[in-house]
PDB file of N, CA and C in Angstrom:
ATOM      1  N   UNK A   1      22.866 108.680 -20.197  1.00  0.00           N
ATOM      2  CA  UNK A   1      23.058 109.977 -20.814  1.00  0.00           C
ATOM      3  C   UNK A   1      21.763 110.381 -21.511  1.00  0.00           C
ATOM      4  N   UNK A   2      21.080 111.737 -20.983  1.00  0.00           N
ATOM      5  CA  UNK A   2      19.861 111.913 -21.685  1.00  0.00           C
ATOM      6  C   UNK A   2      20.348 113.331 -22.677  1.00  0.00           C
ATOM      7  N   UNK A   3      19.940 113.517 -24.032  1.00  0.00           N
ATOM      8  CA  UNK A   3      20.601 114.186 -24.696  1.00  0.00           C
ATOM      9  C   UNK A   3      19.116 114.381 -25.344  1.00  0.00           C
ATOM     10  N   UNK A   4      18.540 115.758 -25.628  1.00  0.00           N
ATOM     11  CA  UNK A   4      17.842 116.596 -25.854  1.00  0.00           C
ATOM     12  C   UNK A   4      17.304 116.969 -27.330  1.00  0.00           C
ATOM     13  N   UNK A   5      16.037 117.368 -28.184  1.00  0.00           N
ATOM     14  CA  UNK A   5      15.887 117.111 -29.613  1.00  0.00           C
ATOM     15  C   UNK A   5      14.966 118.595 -28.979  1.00  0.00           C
ATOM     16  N   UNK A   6      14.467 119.308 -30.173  1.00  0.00           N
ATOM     17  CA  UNK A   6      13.590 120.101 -30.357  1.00  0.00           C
ATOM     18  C   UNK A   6      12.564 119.614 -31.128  1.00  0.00           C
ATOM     19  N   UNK A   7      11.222 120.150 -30.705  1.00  0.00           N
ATOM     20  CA  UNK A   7      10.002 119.129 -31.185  1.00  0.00           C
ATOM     21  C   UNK A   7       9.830 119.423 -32.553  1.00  0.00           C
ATOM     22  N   UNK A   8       9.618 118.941 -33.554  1.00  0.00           N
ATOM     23  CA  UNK A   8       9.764 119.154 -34.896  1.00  0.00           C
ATOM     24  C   UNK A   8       8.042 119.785 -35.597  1.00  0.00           C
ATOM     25  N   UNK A   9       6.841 120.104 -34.436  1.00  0.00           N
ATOM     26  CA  UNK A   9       6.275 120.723 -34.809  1.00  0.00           C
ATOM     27  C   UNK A   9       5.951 122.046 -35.354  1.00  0.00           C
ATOM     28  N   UNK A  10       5.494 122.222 -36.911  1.00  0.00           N
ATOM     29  CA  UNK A  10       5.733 123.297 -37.642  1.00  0.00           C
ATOM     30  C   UNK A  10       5.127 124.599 -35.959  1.00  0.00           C
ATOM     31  N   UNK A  11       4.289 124.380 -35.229  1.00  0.00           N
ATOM     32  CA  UNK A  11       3.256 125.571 -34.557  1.00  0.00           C
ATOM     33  C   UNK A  11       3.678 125.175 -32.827  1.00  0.00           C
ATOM     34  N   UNK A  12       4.535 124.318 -32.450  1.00  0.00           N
ATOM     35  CA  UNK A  12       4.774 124.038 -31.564  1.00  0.00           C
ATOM     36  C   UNK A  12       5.216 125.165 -30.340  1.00  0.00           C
ATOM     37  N   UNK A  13       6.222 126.473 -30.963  1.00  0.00           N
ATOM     38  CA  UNK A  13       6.268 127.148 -30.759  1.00  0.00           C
ATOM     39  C   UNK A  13       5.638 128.142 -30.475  1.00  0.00           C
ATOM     40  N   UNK A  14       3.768 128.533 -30.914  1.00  0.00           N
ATOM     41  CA  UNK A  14       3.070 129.389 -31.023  1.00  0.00           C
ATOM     42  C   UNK A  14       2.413 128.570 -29.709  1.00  0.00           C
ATOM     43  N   UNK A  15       2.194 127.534 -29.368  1.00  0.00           N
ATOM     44  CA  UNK A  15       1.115 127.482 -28.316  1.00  0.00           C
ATOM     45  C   UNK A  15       1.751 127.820 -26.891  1.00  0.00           C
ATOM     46  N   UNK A  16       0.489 128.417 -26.134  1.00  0.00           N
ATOM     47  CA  UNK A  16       0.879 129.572 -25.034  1.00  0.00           C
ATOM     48  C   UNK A  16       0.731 128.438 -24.079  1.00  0.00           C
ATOM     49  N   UNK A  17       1.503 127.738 -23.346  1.00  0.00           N
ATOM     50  CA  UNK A  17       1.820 126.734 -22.461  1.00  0.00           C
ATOM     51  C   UNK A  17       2.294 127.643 -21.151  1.00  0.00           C
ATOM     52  N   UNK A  18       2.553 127.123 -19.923  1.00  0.00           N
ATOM     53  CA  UNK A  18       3.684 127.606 -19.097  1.00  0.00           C
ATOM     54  C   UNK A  18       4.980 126.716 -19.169  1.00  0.00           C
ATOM     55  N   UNK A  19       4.832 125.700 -19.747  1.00  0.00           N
ATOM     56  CA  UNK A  19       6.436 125.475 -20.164  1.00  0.00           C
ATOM     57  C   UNK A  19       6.828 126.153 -21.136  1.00  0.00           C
ATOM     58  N   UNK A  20       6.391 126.546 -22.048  1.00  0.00           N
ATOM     59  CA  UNK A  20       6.909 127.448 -23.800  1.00  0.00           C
ATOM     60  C   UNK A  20       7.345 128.532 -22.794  1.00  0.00           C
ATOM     61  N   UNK A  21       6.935 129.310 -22.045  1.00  0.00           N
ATOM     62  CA  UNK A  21       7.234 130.972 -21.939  1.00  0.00           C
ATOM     63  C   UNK A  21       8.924 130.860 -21.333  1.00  0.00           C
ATOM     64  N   UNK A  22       9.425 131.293 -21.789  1.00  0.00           N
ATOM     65  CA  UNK A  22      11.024 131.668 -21.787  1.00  0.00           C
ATOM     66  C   UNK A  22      10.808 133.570 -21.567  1.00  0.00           C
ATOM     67  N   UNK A  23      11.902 133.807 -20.465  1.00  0.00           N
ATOM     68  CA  UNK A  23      12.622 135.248 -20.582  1.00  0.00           C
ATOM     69  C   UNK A  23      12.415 136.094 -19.611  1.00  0.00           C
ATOM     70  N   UNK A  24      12.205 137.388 -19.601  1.00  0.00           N
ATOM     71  CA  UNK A  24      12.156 138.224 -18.219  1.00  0.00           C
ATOM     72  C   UNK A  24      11.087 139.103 -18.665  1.00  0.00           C
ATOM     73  N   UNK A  25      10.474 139.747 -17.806  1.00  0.00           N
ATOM     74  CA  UNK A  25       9.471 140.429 -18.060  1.00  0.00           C
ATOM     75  C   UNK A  25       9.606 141.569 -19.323  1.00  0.00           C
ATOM     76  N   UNK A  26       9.209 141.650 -20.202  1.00  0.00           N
ATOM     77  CA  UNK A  26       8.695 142.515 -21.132  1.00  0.00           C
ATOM     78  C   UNK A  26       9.989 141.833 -22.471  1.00  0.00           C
ATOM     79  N   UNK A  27      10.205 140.926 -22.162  1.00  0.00           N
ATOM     80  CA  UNK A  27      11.156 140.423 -23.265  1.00  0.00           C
ATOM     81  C   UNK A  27      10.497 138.447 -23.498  1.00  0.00           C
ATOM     82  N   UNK A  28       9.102 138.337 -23.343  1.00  0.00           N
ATOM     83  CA  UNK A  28       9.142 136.871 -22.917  1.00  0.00           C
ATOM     84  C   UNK A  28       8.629 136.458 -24.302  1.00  0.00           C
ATOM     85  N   UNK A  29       9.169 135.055 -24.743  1.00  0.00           N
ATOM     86  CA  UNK A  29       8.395 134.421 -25.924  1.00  0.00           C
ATOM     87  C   UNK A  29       8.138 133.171 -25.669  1.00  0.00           C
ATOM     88  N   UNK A  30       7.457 132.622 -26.620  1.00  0.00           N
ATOM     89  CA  UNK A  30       7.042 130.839 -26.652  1.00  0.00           C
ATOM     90  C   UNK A  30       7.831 130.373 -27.211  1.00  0.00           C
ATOM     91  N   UNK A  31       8.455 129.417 -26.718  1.00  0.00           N
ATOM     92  CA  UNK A  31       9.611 128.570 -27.550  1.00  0.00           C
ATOM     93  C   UNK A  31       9.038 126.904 -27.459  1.00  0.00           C
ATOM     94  N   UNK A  32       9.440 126.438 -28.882  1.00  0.00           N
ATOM     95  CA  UNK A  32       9.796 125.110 -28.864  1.00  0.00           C
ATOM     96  C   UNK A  32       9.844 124.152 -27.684  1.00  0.00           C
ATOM     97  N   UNK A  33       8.981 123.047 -27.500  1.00  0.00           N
ATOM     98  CA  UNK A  33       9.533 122.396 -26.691  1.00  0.00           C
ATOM     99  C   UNK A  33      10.867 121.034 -26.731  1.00  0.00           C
ATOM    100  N   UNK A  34      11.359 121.047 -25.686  1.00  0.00           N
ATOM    101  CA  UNK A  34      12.959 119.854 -25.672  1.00  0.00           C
ATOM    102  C   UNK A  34      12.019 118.505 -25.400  1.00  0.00           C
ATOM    103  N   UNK A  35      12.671 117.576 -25.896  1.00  0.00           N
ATOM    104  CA  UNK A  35      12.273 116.504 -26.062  1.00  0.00           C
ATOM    105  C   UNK A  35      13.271 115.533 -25.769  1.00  0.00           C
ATOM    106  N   UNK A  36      13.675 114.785 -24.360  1.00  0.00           N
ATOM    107  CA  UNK A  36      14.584 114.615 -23.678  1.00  0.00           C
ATOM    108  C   UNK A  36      14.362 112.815 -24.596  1.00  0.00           C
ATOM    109  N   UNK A  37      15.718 112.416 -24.728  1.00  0.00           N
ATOM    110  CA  UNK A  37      16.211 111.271 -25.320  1.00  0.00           C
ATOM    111  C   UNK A  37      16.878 110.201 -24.809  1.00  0.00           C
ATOM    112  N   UNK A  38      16.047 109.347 -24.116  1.00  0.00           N
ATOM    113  CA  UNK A  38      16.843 108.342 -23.101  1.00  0.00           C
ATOM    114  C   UNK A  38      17.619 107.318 -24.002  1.00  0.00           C
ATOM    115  N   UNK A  39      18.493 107.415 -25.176  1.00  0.00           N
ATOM    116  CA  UNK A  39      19.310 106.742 -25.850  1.00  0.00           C
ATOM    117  C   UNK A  39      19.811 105.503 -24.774  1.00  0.00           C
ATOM    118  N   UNK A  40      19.932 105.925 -23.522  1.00  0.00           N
ATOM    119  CA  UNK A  40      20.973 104.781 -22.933  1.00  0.00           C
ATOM    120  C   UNK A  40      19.842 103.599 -22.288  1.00  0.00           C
ATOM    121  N   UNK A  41      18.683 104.013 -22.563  1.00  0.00           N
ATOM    122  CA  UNK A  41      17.686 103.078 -22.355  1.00  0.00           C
ATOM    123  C   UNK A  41      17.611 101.734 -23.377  1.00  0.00           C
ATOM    124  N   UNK A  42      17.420 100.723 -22.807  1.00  0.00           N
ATOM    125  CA  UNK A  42      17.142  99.386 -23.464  1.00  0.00           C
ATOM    126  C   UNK A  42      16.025  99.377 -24.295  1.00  0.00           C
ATOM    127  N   UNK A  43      14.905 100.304 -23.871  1.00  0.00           N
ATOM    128  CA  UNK A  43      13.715 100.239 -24.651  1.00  0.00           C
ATOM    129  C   UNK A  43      13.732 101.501 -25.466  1.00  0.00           C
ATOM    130  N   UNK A  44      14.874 102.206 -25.747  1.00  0.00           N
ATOM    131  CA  UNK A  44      14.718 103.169 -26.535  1.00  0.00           C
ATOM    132  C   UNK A  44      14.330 102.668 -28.208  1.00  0.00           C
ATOM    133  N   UNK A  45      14.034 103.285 -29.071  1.00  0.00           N
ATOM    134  CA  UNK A  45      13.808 102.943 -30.158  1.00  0.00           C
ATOM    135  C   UNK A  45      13.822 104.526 -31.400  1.00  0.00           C
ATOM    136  N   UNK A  46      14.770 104.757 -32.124  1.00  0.00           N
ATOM    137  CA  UNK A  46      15.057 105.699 -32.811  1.00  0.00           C
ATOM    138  C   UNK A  46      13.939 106.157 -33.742  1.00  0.00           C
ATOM    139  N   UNK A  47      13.388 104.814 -34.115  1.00  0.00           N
ATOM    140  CA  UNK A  47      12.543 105.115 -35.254  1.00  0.00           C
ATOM    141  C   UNK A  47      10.925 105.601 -34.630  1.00  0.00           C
ATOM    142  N   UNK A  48      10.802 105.731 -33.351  1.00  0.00           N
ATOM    143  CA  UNK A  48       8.993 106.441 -32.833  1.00  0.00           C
ATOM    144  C   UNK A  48       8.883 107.591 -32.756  1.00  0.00           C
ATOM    145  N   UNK A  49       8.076 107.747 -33.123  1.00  0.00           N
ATOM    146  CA  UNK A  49       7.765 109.290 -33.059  1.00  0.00           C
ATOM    147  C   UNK A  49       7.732 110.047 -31.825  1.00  0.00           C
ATOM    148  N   UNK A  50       7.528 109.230 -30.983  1.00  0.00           N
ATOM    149  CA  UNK A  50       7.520 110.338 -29.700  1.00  0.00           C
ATOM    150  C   UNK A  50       9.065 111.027 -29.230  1.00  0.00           C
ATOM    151  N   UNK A  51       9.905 110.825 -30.064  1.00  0.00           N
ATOM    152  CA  UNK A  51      11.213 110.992 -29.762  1.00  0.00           C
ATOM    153  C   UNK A  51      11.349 112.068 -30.448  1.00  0.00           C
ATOM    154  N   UNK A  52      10.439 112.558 -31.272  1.00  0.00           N
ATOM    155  CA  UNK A  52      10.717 113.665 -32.272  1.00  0.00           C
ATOM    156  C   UNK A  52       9.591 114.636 -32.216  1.00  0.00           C
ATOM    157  N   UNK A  53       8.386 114.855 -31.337  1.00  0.00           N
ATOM    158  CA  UNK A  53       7.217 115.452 -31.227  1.00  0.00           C
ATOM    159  C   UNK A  53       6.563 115.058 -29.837  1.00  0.00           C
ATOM    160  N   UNK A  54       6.492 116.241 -29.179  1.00  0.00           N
ATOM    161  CA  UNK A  54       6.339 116.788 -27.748  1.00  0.00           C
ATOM    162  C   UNK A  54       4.551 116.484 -27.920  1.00  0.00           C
ATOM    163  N   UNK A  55       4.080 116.176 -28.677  1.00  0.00           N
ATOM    164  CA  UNK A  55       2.503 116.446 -28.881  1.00  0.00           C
ATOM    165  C   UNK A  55       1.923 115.036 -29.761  1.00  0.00           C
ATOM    166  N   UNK A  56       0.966 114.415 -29.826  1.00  0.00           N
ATOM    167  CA  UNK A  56      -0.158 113.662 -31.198  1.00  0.00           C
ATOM    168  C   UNK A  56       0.063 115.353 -31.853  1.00  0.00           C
ATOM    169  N   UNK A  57      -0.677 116.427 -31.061  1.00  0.00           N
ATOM    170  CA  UNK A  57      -0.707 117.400 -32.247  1.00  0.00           C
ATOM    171  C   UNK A  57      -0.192 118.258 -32.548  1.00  0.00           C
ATOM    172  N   UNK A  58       1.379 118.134 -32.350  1.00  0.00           N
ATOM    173  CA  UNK A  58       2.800 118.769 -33.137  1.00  0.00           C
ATOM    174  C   UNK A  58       2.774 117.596 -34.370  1.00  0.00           C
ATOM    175  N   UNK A  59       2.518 116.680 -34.011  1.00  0.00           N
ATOM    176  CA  UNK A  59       2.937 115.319 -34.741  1.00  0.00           C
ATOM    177  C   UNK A  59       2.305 115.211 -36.059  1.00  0.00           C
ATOM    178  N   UNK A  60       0.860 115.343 -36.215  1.00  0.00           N
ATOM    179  CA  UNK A  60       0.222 115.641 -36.911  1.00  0.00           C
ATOM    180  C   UNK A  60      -0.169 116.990 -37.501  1.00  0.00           C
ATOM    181  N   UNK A  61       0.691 117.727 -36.980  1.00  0.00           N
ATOM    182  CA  UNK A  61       0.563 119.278 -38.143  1.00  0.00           C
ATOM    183  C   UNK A  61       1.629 119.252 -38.702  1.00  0.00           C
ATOM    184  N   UNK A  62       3.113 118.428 -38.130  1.00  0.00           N
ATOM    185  CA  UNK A  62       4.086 117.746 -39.122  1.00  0.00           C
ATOM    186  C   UNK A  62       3.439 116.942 -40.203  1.00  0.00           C
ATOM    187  N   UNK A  63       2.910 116.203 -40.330  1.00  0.00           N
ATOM    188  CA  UNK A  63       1.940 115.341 -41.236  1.00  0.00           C
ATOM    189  C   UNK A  63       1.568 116.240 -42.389  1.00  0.00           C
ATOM    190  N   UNK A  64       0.538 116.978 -41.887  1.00  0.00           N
ATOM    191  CA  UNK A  64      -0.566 117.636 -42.742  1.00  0.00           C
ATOM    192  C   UNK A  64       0.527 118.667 -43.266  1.00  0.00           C
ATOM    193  N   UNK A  65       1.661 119.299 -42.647  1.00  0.00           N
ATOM    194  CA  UNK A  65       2.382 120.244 -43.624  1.00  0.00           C
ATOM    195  C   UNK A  65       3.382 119.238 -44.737  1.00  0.00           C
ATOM    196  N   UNK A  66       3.823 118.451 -44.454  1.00  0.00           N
ATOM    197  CA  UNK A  66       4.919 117.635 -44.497  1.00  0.00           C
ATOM    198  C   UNK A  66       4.363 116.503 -45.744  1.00  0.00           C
ATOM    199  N   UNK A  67       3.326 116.006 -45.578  1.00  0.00           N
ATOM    200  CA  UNK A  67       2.962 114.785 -46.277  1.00  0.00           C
ATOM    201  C   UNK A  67       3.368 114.485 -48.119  1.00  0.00           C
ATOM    202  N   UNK A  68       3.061 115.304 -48.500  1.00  0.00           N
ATOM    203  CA  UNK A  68       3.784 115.686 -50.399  1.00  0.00           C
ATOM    204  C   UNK A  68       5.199 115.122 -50.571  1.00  0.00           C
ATOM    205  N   UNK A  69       6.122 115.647 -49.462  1.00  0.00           N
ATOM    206  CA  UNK A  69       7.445 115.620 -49.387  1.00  0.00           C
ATOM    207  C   UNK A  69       7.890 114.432 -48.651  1.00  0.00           C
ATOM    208  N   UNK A  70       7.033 113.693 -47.868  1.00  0.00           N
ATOM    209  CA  UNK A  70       6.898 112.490 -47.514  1.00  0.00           C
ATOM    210  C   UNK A  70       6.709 111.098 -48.198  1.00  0.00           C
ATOM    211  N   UNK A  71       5.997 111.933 -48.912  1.00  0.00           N
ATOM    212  CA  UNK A  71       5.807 110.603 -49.813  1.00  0.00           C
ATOM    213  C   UNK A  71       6.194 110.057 -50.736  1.00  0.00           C
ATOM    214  N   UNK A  72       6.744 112.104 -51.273  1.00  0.00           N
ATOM    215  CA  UNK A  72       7.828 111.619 -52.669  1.00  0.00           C
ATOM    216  C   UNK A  72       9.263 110.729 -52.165  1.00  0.00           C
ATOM    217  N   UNK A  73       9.255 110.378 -50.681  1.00  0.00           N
ATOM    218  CA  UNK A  73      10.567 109.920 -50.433  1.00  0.00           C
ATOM    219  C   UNK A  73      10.616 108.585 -50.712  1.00  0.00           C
ATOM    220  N   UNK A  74       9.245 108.160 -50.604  1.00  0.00           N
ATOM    221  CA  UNK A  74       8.903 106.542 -50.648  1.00  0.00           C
ATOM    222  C   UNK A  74       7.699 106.050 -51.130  1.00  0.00           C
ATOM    223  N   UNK A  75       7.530 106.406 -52.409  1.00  0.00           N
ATOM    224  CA  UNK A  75       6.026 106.614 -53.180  1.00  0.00           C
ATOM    225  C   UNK A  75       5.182 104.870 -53.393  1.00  0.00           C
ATOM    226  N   UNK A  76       4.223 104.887 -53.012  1.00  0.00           N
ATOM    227  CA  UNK A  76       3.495 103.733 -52.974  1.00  0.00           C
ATOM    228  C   UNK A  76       2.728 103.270 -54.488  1.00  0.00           C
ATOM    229  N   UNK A  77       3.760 102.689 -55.670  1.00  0.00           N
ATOM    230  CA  UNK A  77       2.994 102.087 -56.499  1.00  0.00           C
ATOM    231  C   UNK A  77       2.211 101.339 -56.908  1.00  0.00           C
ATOM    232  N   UNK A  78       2.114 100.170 -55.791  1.00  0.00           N
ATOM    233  CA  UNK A  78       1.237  99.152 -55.897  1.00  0.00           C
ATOM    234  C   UNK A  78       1.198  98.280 -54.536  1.00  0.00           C
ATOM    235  N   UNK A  79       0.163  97.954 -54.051  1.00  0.00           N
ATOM    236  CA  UNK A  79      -0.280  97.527 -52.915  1.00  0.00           C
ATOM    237  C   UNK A  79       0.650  96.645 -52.656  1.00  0.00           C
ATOM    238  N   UNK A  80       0.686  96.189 -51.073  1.00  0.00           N
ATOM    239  CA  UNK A  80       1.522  95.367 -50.079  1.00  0.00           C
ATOM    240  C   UNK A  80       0.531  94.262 -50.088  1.00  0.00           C
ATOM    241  N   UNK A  81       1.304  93.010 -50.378  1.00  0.00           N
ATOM    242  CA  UNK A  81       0.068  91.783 -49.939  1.00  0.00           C
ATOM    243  C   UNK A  81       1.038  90.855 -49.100  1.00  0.00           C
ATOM    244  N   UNK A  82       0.530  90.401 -47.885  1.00  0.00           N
ATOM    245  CA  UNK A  82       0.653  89.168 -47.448  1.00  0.00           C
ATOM    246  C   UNK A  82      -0.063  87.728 -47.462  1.00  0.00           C
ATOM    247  N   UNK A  83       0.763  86.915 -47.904  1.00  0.00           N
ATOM    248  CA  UNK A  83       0.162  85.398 -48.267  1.00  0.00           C
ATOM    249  C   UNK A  83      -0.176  84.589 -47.023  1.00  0.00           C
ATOM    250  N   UNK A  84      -1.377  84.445 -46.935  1.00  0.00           N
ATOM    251  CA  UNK A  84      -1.725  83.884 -45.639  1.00  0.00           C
ATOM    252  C   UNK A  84      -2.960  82.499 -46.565  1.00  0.00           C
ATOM    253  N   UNK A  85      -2.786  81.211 -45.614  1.00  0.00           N
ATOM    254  CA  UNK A  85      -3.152  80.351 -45.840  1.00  0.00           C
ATOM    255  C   UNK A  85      -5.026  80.309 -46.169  1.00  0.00           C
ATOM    256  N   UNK A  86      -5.077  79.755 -46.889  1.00  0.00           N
ATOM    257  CA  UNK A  86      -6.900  79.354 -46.805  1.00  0.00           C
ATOM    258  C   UNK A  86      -7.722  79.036 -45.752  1.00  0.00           C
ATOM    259  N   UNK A  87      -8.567  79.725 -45.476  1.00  0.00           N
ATOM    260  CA  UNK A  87      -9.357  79.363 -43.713  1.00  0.00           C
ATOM    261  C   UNK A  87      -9.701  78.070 -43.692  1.00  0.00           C
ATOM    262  N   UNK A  88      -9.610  77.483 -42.803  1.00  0.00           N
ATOM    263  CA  UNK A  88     -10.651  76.168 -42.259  1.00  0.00           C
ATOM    264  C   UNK A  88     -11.349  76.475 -41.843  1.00  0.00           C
ATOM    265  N   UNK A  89     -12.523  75.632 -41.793  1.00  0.00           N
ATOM    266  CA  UNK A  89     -13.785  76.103 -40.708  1.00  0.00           C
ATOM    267  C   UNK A  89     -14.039  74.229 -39.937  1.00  0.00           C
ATOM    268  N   UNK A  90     -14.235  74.332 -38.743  1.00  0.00           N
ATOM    269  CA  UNK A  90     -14.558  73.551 -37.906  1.00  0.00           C
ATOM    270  C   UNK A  90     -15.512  73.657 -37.461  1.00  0.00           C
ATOM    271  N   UNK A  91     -16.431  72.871 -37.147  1.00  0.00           N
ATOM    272  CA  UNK A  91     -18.038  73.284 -35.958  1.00  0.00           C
ATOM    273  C   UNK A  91     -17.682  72.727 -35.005  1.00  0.00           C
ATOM    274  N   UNK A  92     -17.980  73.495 -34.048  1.00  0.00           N
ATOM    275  CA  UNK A  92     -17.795  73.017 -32.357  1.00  0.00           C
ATOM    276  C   UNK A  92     -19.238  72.467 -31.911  1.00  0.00           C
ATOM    277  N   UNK A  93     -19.361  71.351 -31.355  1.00  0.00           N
ATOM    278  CA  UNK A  93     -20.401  71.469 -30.721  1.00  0.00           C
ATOM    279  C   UNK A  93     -20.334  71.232 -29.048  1.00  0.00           C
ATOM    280  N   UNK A  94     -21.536  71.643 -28.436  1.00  0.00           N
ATOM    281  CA  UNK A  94     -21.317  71.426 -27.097  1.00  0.00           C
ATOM    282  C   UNK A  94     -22.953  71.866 -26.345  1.00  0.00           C
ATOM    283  N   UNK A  95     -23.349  70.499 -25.634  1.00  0.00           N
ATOM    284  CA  UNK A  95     -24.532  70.299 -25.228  1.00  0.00           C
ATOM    285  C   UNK A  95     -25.172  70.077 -26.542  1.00  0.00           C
ATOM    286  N   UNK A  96     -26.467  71.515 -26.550  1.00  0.00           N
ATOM    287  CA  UNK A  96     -27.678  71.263 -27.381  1.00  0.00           C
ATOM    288  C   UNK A  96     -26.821  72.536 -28.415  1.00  0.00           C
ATOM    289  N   UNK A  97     -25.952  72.998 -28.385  1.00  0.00           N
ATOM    290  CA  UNK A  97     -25.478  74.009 -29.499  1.00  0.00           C
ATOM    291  C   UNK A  97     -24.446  73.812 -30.353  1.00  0.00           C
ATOM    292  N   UNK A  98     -24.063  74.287 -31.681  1.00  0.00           N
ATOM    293  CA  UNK A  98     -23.043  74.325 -32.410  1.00  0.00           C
ATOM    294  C   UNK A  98     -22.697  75.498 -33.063  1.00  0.00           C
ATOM    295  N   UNK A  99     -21.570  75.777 -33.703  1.00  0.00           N
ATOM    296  CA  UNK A  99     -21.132  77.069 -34.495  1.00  0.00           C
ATOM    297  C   UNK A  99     -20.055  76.892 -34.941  1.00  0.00           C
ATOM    298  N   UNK A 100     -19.718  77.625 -35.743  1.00  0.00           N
ATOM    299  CA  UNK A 100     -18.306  77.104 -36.749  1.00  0.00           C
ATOM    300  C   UNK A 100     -17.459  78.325 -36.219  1.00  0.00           C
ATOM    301  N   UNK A 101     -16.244  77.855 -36.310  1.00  0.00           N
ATOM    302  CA  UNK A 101     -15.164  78.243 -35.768  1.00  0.00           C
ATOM    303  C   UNK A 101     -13.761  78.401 -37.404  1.00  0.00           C
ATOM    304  N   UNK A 102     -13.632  79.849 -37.970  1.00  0.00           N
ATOM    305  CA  UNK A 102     -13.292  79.689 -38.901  1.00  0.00           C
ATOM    306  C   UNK A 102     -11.788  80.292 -38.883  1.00  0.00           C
ATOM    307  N   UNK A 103     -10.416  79.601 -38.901  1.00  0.00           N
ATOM    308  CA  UNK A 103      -9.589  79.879 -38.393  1.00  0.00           C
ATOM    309  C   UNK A 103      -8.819  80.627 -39.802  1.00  0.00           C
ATOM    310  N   UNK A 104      -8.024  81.564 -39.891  1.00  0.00           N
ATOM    311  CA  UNK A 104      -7.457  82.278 -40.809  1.00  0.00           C
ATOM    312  C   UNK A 104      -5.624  82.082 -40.361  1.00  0.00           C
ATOM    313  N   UNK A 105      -4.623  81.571 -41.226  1.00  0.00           N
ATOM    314  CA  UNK A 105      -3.217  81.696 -40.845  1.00  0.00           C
ATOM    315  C   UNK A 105      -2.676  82.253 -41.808  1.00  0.00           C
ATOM    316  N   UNK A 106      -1.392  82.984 -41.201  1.00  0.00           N
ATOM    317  CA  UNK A 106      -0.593  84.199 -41.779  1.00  0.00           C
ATOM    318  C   UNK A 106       0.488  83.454 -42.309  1.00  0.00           C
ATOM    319  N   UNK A 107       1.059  82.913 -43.706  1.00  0.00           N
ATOM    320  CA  UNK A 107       2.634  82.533 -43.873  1.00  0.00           C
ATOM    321  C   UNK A 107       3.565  83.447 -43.935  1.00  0.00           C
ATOM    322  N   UNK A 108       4.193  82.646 -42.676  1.00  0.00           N
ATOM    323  CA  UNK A 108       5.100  82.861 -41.953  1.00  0.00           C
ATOM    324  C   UNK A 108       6.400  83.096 -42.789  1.00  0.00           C
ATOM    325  N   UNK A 109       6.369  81.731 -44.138  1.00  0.00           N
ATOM    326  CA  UNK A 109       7.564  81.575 -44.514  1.00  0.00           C
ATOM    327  C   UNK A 109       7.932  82.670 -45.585  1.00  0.00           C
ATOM    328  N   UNK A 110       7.296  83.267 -46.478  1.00  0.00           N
ATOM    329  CA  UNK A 110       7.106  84.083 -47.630  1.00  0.00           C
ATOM    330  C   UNK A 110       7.511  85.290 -47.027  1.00  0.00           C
ATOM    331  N   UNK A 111       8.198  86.343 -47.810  1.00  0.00           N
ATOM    332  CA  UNK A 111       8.099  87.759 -47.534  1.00  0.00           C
ATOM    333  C   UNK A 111       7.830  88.201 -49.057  1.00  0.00           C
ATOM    334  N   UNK A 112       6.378  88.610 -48.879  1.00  0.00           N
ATOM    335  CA  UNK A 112       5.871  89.275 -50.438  1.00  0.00           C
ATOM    336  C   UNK A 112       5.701  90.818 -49.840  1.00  0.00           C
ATOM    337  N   UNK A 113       6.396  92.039 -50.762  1.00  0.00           N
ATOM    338  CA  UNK A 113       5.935  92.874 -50.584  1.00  0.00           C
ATOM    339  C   UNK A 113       7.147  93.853 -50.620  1.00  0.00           C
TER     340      UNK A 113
END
């Protein structure tokens, strides 16, 4: 079942496409584009944006109008940190050369943030 969204760009409507033009001669306008919704797909995913913006740049003039009201929804007081382990460093050697090899790990077990 594919079930249909309108693109949520504020100007989406103003650009002169040949898909936008809707109507009969001397009555024609630019409309919105549909944004078809494969819900019954396995790889669907509700939360991407391409499900909600026909364009990167419908998407981002949603942004740039939108962002104030965005943010007051989920306001960022203080930075996100993840605890990741202390690097090692190893030297490799091989033949007449060497170089260190400095490995960085992410814990896994912690959720800080």
């Amino acid at each position: 079942m594919a079930d249909y969204i309108w693109c949520h760009g504020p100007k989406c409507h103003t650009y002169s496409t040949q898909d936008r033009v809707r109507g009969t001669k001397g009555f024609k306008v630019l409309r919105t584009r549909k944004i078809k919704q494969d819900t019954d797909r396995a790889w669907y995913d509700p939360k991407h944006a391409s499900n909600y913006f026909c364009s990167n740049g419908c998407q981002g003039e949603f942004w740039a109008e939108h962002v104030q009201q965005i943010i007051r929804i989920a306001p960022r007081n203080e930075p996100l940190e993840t605890p990741i382990e202390d690097p090692t460093k190893n030297t490799d050697n091989h033949y007449y050369s060497s170089w260190n090899i400095t490995k960085r790990g992410v814990d896994t077990d912690s959720n800080v943030g």
